[in-house]
C-alpha atoms as a PDB file:
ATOM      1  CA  UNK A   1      31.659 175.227 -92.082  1.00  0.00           C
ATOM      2  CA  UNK A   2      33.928 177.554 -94.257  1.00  0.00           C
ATOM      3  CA  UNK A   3      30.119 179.057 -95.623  1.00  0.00           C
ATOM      4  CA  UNK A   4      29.672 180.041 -91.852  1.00  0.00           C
ATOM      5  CA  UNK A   5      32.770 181.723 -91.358  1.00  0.00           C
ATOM      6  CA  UNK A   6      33.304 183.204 -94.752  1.00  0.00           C
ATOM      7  CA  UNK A   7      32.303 186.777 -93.417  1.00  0.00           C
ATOM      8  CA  UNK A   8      34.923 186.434 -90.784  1.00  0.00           C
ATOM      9  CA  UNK A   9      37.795 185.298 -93.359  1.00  0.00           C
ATOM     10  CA  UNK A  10      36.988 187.660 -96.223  1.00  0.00           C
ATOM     11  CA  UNK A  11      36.843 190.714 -93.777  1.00  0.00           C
ATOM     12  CA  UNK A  12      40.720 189.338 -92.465  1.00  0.00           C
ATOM     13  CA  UNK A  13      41.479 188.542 -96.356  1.00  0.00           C
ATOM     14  CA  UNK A  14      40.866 192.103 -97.467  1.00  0.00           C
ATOM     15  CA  UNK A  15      42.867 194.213 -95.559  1.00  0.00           C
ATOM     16  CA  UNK A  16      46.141 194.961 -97.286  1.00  0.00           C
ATOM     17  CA  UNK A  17      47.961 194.164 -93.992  1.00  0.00           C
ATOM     18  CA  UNK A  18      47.211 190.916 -94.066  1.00  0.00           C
ATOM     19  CA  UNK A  19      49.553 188.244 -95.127  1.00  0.00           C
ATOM     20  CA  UNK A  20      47.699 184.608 -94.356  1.00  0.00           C
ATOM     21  CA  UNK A  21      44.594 183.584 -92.862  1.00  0.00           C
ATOM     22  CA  UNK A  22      44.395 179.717 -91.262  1.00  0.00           C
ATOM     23  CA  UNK A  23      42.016 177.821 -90.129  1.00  0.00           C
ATOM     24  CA  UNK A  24      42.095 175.547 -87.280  1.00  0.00           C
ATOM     25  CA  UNK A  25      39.743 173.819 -86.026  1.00  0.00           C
ATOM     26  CA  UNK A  26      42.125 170.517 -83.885  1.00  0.00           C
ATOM     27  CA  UNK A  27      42.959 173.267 -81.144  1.00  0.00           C
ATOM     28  CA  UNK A  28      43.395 171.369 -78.602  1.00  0.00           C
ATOM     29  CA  UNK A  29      46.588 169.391 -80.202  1.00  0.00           C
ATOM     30  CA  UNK A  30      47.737 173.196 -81.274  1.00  0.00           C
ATOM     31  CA  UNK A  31      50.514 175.940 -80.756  1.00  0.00           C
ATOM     32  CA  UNK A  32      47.164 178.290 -79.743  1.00  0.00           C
ATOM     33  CA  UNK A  33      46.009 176.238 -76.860  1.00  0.00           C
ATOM     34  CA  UNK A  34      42.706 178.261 -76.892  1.00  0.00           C
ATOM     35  CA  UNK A  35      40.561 175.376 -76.319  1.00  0.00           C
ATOM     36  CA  UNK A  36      37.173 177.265 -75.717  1.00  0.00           C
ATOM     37  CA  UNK A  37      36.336 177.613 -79.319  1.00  0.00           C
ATOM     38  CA  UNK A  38      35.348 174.575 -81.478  1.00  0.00           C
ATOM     39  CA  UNK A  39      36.986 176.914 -84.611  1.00  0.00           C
ATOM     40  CA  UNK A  40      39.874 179.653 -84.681  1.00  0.00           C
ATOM     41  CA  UNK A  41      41.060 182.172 -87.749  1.00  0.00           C
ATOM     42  CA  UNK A  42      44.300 182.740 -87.202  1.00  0.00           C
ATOM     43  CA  UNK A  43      44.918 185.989 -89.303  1.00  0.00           C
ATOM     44  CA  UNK A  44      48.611 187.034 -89.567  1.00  0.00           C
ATOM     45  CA  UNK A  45      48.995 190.979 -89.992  1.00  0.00           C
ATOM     46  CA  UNK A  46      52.038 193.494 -90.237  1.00  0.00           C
ATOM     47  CA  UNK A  47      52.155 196.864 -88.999  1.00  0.00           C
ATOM     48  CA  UNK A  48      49.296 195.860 -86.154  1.00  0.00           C
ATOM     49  CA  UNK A  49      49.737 198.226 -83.048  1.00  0.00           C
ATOM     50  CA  UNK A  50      49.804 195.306 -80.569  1.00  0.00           C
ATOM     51  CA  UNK A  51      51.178 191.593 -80.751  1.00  0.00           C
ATOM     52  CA  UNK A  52      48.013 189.969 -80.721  1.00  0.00           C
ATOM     53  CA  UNK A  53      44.642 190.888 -80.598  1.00  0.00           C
ATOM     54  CA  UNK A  54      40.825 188.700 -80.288  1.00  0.00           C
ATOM     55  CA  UNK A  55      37.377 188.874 -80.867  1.00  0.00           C
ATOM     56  CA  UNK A  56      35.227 185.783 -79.966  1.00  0.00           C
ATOM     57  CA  UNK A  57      31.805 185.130 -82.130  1.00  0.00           C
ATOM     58  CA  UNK A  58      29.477 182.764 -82.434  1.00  0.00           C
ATOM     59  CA  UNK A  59      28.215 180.794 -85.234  1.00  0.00           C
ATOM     60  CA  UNK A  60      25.454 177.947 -85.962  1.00  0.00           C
ATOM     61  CA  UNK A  61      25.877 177.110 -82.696  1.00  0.00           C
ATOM     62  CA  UNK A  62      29.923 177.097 -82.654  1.00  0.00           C
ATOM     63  CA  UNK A  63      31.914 178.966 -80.372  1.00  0.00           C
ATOM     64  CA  UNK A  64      34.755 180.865 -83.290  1.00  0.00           C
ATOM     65  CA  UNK A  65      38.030 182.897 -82.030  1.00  0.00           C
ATOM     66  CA  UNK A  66      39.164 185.442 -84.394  1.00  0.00           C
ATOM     67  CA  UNK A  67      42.996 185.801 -83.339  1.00  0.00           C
ATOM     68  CA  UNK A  68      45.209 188.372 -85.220  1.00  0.00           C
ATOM     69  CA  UNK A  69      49.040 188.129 -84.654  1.00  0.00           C
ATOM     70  CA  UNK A  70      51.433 190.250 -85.553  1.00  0.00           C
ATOM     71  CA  UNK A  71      53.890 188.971 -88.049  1.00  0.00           C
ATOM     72  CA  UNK A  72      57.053 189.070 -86.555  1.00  0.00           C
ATOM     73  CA  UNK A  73      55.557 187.449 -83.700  1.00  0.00           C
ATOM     74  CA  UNK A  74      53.785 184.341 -85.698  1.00  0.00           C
ATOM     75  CA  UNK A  75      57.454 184.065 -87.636  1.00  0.00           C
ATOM     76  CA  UNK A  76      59.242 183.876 -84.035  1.00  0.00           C
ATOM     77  CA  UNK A  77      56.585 181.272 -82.601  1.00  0.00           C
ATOM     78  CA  UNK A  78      56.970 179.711 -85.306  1.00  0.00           C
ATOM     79  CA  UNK A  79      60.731 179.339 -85.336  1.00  0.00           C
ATOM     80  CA  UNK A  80      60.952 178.633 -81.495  1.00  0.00           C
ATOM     81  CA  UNK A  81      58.346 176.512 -80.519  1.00  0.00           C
ATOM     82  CA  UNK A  82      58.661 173.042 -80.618  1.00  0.00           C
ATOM     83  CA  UNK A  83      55.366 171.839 -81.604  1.00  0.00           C
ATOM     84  CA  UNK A  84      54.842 174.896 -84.075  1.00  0.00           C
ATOM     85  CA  UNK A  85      55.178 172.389 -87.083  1.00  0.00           C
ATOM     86  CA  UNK A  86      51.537 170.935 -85.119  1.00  0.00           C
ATOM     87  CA  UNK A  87      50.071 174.071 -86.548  1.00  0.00           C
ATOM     88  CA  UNK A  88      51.434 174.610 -89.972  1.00  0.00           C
ATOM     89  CA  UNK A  89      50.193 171.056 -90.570  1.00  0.00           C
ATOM     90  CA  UNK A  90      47.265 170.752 -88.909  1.00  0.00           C
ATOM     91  CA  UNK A  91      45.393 174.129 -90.011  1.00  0.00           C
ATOM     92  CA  UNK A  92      43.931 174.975 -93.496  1.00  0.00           C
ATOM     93  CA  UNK A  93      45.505 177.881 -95.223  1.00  0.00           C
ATOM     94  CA  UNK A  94      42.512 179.639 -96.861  1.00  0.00           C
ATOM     95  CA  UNK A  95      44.303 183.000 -97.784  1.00  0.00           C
ATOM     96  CA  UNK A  96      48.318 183.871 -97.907  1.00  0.00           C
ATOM     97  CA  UNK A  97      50.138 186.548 -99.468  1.00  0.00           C
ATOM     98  CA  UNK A  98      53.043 186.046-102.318  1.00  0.00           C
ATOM     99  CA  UNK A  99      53.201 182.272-100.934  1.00  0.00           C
ATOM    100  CA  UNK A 100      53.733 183.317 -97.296  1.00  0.00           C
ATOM    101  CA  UNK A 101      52.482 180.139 -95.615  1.00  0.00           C
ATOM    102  CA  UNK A 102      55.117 178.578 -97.978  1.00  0.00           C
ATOM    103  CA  UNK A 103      58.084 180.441 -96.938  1.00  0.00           C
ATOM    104  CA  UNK A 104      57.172 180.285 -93.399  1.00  0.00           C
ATOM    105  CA  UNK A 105      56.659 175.631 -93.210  1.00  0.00           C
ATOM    106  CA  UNK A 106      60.547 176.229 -95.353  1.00  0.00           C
ATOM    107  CA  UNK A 107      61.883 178.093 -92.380  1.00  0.00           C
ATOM    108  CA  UNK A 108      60.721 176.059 -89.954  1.00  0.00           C
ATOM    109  CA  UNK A 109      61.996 172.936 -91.107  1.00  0.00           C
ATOM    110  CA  UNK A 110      65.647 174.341 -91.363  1.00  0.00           C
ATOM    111  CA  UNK A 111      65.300 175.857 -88.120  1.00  0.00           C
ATOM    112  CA  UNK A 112      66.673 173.461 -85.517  1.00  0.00           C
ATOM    113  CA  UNK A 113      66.863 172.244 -81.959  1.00  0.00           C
ATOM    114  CA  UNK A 114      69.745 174.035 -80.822  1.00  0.00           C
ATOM    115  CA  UNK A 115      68.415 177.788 -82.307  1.00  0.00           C
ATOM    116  CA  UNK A 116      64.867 177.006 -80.554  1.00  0.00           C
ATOM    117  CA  UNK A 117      67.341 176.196 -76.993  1.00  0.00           C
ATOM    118  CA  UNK A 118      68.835 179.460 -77.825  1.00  0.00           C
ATOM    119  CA  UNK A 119      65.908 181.533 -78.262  1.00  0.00           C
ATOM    120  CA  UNK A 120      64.038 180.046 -75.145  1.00  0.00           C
ATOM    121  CA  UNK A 121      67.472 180.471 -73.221  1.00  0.00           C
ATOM    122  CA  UNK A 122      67.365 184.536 -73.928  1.00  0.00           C
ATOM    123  CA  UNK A 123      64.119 184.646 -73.240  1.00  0.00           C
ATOM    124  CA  UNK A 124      64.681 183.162 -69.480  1.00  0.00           C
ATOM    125  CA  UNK A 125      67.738 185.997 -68.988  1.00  0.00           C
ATOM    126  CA  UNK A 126      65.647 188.737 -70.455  1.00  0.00           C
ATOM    127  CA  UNK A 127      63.017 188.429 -67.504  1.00  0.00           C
ATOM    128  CA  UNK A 128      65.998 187.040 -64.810  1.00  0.00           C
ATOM    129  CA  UNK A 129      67.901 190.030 -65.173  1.00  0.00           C
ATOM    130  CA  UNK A 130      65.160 192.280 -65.378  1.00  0.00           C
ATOM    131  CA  UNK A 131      63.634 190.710 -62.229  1.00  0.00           C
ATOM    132  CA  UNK A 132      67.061 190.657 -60.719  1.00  0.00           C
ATOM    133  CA  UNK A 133      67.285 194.857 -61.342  1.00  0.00           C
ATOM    134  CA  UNK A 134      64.110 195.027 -59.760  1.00  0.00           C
ATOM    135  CA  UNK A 135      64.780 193.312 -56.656  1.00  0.00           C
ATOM    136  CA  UNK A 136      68.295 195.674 -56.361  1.00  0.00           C
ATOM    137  CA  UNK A 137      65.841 198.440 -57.017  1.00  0.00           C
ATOM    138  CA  UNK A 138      63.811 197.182 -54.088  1.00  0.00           C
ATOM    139  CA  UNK A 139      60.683 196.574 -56.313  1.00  0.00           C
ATOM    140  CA  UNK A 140      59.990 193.366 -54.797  1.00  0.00           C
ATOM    141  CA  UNK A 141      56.642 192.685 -55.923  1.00  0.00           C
ATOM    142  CA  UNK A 142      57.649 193.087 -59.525  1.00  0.00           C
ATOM    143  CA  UNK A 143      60.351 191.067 -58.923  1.00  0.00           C
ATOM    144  CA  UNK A 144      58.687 187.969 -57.249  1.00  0.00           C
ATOM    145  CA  UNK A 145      56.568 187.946 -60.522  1.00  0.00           C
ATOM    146  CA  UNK A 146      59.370 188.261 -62.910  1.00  0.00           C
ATOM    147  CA  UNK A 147      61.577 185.966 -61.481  1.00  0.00           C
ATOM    148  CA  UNK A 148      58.039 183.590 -61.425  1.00  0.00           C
ATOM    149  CA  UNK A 149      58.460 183.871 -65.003  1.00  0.00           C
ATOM    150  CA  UNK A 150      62.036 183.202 -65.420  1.00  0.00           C
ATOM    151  CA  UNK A 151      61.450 180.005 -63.572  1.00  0.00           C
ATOM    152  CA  UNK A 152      58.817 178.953 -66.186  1.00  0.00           C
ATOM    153  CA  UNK A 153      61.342 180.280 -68.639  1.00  0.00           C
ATOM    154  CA  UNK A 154      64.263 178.183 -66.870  1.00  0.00           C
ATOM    155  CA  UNK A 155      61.865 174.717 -66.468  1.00  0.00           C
ATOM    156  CA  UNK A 156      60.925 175.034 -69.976  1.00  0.00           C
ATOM    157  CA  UNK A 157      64.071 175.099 -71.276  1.00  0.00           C
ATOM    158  CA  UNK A 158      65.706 172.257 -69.160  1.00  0.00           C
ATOM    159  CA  UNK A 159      62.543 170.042 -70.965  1.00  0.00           C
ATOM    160  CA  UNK A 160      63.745 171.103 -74.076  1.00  0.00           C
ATOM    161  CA  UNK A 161      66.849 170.319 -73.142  1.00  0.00           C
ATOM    162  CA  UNK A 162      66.330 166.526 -72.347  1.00  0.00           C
ATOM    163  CA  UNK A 163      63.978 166.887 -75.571  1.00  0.00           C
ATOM    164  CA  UNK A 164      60.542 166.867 -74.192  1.00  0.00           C
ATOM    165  CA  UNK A 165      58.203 168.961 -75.308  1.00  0.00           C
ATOM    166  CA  UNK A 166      56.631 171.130 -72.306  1.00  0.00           C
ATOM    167  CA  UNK A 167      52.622 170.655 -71.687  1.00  0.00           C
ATOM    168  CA  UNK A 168      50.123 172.554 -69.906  1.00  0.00           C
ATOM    169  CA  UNK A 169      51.164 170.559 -67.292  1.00  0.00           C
ATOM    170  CA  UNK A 170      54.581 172.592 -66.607  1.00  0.00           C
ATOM    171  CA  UNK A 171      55.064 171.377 -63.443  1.00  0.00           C
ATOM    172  CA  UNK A 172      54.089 167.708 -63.260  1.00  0.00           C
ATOM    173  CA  UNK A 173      56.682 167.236 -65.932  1.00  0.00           C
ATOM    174  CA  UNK A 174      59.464 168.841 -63.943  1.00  0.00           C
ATOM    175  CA  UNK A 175      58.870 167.197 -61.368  1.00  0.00           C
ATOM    176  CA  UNK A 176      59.293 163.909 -62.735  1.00  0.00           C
ATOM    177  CA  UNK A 177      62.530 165.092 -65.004  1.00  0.00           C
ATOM    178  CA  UNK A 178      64.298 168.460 -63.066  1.00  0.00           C
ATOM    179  CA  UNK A 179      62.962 168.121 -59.172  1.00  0.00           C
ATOM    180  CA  UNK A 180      65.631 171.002 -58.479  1.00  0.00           C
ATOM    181  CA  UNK A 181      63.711 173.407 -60.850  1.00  0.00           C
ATOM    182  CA  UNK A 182      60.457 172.137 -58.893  1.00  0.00           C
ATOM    183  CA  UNK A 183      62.234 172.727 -55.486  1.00  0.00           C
ATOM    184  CA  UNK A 184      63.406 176.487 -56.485  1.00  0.00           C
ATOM    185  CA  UNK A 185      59.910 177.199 -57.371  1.00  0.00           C
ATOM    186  CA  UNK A 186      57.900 175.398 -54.266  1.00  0.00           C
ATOM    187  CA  UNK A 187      60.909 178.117 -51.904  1.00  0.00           C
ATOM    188  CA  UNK A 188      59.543 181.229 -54.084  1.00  0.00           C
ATOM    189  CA  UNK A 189      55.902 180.631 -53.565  1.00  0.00           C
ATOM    190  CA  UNK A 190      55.525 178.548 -50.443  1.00  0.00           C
ATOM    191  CA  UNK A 191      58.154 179.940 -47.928  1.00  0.00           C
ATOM    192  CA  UNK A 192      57.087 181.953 -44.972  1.00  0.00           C
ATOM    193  CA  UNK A 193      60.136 183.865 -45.057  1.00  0.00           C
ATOM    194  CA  UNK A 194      59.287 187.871 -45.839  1.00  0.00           C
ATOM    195  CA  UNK A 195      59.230 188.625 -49.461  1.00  0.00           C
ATOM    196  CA  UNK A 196      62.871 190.657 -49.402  1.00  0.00           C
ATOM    197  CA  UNK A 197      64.715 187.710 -47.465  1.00  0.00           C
ATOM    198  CA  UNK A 198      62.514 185.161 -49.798  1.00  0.00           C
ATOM    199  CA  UNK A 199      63.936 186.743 -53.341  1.00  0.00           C
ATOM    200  CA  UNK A 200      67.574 187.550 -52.277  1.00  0.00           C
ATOM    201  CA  UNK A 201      67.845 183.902 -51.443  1.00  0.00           C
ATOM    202  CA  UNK A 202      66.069 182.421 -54.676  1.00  0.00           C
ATOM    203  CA  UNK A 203      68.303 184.653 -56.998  1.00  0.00           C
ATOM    204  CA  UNK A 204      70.895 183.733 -55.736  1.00  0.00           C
ATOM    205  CA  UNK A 205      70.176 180.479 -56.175  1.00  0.00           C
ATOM    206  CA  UNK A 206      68.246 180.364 -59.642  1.00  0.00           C
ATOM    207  CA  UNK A 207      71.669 182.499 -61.177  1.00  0.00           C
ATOM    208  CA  UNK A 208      74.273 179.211 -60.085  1.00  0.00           C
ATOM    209  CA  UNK A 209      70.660 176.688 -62.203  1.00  0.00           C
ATOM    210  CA  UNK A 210      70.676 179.110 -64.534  1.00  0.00           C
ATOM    211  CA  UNK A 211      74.589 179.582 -64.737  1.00  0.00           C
ATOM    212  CA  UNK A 212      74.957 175.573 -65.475  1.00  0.00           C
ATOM    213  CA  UNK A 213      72.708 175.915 -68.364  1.00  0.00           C
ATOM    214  CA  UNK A 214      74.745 178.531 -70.479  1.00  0.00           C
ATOM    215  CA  UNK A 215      77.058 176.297 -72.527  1.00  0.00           C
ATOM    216  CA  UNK A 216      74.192 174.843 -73.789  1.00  0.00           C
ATOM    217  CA  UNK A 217      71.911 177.763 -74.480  1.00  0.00           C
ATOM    218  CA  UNK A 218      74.310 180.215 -75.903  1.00  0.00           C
ATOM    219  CA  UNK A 219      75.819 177.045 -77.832  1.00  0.00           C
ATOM    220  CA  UNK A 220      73.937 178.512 -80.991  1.00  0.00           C
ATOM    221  CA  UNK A 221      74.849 182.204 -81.253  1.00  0.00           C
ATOM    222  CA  UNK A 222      78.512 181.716 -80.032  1.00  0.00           C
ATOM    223  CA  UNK A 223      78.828 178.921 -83.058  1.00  0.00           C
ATOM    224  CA  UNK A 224      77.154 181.609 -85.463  1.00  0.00           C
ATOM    225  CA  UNK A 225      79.591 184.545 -84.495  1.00  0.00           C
ATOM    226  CA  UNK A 226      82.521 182.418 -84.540  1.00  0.00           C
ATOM    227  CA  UNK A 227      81.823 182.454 -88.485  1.00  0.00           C
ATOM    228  CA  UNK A 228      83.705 186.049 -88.045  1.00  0.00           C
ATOM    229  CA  UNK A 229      86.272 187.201 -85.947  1.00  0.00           C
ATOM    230  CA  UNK A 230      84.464 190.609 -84.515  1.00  0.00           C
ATOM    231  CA  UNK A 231      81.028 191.726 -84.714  1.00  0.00           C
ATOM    232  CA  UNK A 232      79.407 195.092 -84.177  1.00  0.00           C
ATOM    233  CA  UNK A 233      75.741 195.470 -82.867  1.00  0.00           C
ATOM    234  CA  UNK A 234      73.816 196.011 -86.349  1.00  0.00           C
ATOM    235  CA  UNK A 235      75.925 193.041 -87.901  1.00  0.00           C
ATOM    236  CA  UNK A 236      74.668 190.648 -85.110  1.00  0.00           C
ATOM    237  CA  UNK A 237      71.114 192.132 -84.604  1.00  0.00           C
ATOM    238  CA  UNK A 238      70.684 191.561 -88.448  1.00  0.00           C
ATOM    239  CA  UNK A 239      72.185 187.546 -88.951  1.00  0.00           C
ATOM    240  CA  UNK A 240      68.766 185.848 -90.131  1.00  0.00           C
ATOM    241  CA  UNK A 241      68.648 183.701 -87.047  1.00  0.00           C
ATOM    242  CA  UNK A 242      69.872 185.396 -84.307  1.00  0.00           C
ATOM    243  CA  UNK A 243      67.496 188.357 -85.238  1.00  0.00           C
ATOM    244  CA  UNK A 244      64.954 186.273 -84.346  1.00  0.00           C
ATOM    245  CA  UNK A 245      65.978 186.693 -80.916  1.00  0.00           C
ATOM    246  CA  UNK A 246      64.369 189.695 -80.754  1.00  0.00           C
ATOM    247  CA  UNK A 247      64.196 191.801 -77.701  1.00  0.00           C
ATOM    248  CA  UNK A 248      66.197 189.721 -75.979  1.00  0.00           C
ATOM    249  CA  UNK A 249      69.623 189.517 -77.714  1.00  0.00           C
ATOM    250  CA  UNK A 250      70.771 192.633 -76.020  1.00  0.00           C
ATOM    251  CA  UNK A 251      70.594 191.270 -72.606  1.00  0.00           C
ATOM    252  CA  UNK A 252      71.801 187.949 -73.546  1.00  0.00           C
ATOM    253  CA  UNK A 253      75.014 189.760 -74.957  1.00  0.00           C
ATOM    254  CA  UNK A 254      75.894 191.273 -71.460  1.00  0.00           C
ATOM    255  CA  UNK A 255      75.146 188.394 -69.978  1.00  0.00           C
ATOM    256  CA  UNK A 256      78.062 186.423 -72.377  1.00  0.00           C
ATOM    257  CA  UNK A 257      80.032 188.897 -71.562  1.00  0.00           C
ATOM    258  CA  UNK A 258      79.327 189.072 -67.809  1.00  0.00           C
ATOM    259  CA  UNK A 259      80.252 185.191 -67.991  1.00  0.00           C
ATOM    260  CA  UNK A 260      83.217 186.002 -70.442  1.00  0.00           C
ATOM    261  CA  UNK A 261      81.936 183.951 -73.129  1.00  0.00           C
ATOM    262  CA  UNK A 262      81.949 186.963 -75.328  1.00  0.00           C
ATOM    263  CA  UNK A 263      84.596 189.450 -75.050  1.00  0.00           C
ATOM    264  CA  UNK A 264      83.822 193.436 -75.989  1.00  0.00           C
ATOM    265  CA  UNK A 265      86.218 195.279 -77.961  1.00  0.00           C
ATOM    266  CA  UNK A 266      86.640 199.263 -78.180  1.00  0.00           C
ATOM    267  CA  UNK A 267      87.195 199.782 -82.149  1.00  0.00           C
ATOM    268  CA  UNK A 268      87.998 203.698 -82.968  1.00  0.00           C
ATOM    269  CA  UNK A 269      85.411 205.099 -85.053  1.00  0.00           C
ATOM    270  CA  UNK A 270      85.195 208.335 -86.906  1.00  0.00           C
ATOM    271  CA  UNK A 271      84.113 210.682 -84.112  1.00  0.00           C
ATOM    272  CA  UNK A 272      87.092 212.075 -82.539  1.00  0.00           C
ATOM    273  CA  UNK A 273      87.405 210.243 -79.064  1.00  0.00           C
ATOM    274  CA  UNK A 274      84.761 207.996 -79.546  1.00  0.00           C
ATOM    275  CA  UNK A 275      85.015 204.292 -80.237  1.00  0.00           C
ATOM    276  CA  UNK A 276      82.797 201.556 -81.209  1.00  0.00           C
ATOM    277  CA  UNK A 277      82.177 198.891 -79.785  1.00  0.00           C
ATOM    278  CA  UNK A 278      82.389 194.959 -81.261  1.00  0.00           C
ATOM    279  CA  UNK A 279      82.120 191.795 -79.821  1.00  0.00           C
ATOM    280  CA  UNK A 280      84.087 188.714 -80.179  1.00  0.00           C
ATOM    281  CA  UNK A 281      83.275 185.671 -78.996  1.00  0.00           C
ATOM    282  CA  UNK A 282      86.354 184.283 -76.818  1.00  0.00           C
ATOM    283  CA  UNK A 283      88.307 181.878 -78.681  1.00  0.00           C
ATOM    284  CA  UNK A 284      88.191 178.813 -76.025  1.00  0.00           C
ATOM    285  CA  UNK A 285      84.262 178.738 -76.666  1.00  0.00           C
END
């Protein structure tokens, strides 16, 4: 099979951006979940203008997805899904960079439950708040389908919560382990109320869900910057694990603060007038 693809890897293998190549060829037991190819490359680039981009080809009769990630994206999938360790096993490495593949199965075994909760827990009050500003805005539309994803975001993370891992079948599993979750999102899409009356009502009742599920998901970055007493921006941004965070972290840290789990602190700095500001995680966390 590799013969019949070797085209394919050698034009991924040759670019200078380009630090791994896998093949996988299980993928329906896989992180990718693209099931309508019998084979996928997986090429991981830096420096790529989007996240991810595909071609599909076809082979001797097989149906091959060429996938190429960007890097910081494959290293945060791979740190914050929970069956990610599915694909580092079950693919074939047939190119890496200065042992990248290597590096990247080390990571993910040290990375653990609690920093994937974390991660998935930003993630849900990234697109909550955002959908949340939306609906103040009186964007409604936008915000019926952001705050759709914040309840995938929310029912994902109360599965990984109980430990589950979450299937394509989202919503069969909640139902049988978080009805509540189910309940929220059977109001958002199946009530006859009008849209505006519809979303006040479900986001103000998704913040008290999501509210009871903040000890737990900010358990990991509140234990990690209680390893100093104050922190400025660039200092948190750049910790090796809550960098991975990503986009996120920025709304997650008004959010801590909003629920004064994290308190901000004016430091003076040299600009006359001007001060700094740190954040300190409140000492009865």
């Amino acid at each position: 099979m590799e013969d019949f693809i070797r085209p394919l890897v050698n034009h991924c293998a040759s670019r200078p951006n380009t630090v791994a190549v896998l093949l996988i060829d299980r993928t329906k037991e896989l992180l990718t979940g693209k099931d309508l190819f019998d084979v996928i490359i997986y090429a991981v680039v830096t420096d790529q203008e989007s996240s991810e981009q595909s071609r599909h080809f076809y082979v001797q009769g097989m149906r091959i997805g060429l996938f190429m990630v960007d890097e910081s994206l494959f290293r945060k999938r791979m740190l914050s899904e929970a069956n990610a360790f599915q694909l580092l096993t079950g693919s074939e490495v047939l190119f890496e960079r200065d042992h990248y593949m290597e590096s990247i199965k080390k990571e993910t075994v040290a990375c653990d439950h609690k920093m994937r909760m974390g991660m998935k827990f930003a993630e849900l009050i990234q697109s909550f708040s955002l959908g949340k500003n939306l609906f103040e805005d009186g964007h409604y539309l936008d915000a019926y389908d952001l705050l759709v994803n914040s309840l995938h975001d929310l029912a994902r993370f109360a599965l990984m919560e109980k430990g589950i891992e979450a299937e394509t079948a989202l919503w069969k599993q909640i139902k049988k382990n978080e009805p509540e979750i189910l309940k929220l999102f059977e109001e958002l899409i199946k009530s006859e109320e009008p849209i505006e009356k519809r979303l006040e009502l479900l986001f103000l009742a998704s913040s008290f869900f999501i509210y009871s599920k903040t000890l737990k998901g900010s358990e990991h970055i509140l234990e990690l910057m209680n390893e100093h007493e104050i922190w400025n921006y660039e200092m948190i941004s750049h910790h090796p694990q809550i960098k991975l965070y990503g986009s996120s972290l920025g709304t997650l840290l008004e959010y801590l603060i909003e629920k004064e789990l994290i308190i901000p602190i004016q430091v003076e700095s040299a600009f006359n007038g001007i001060y700094e500001r740190y954040y300190q995680v409140k000492k009865t966390c």
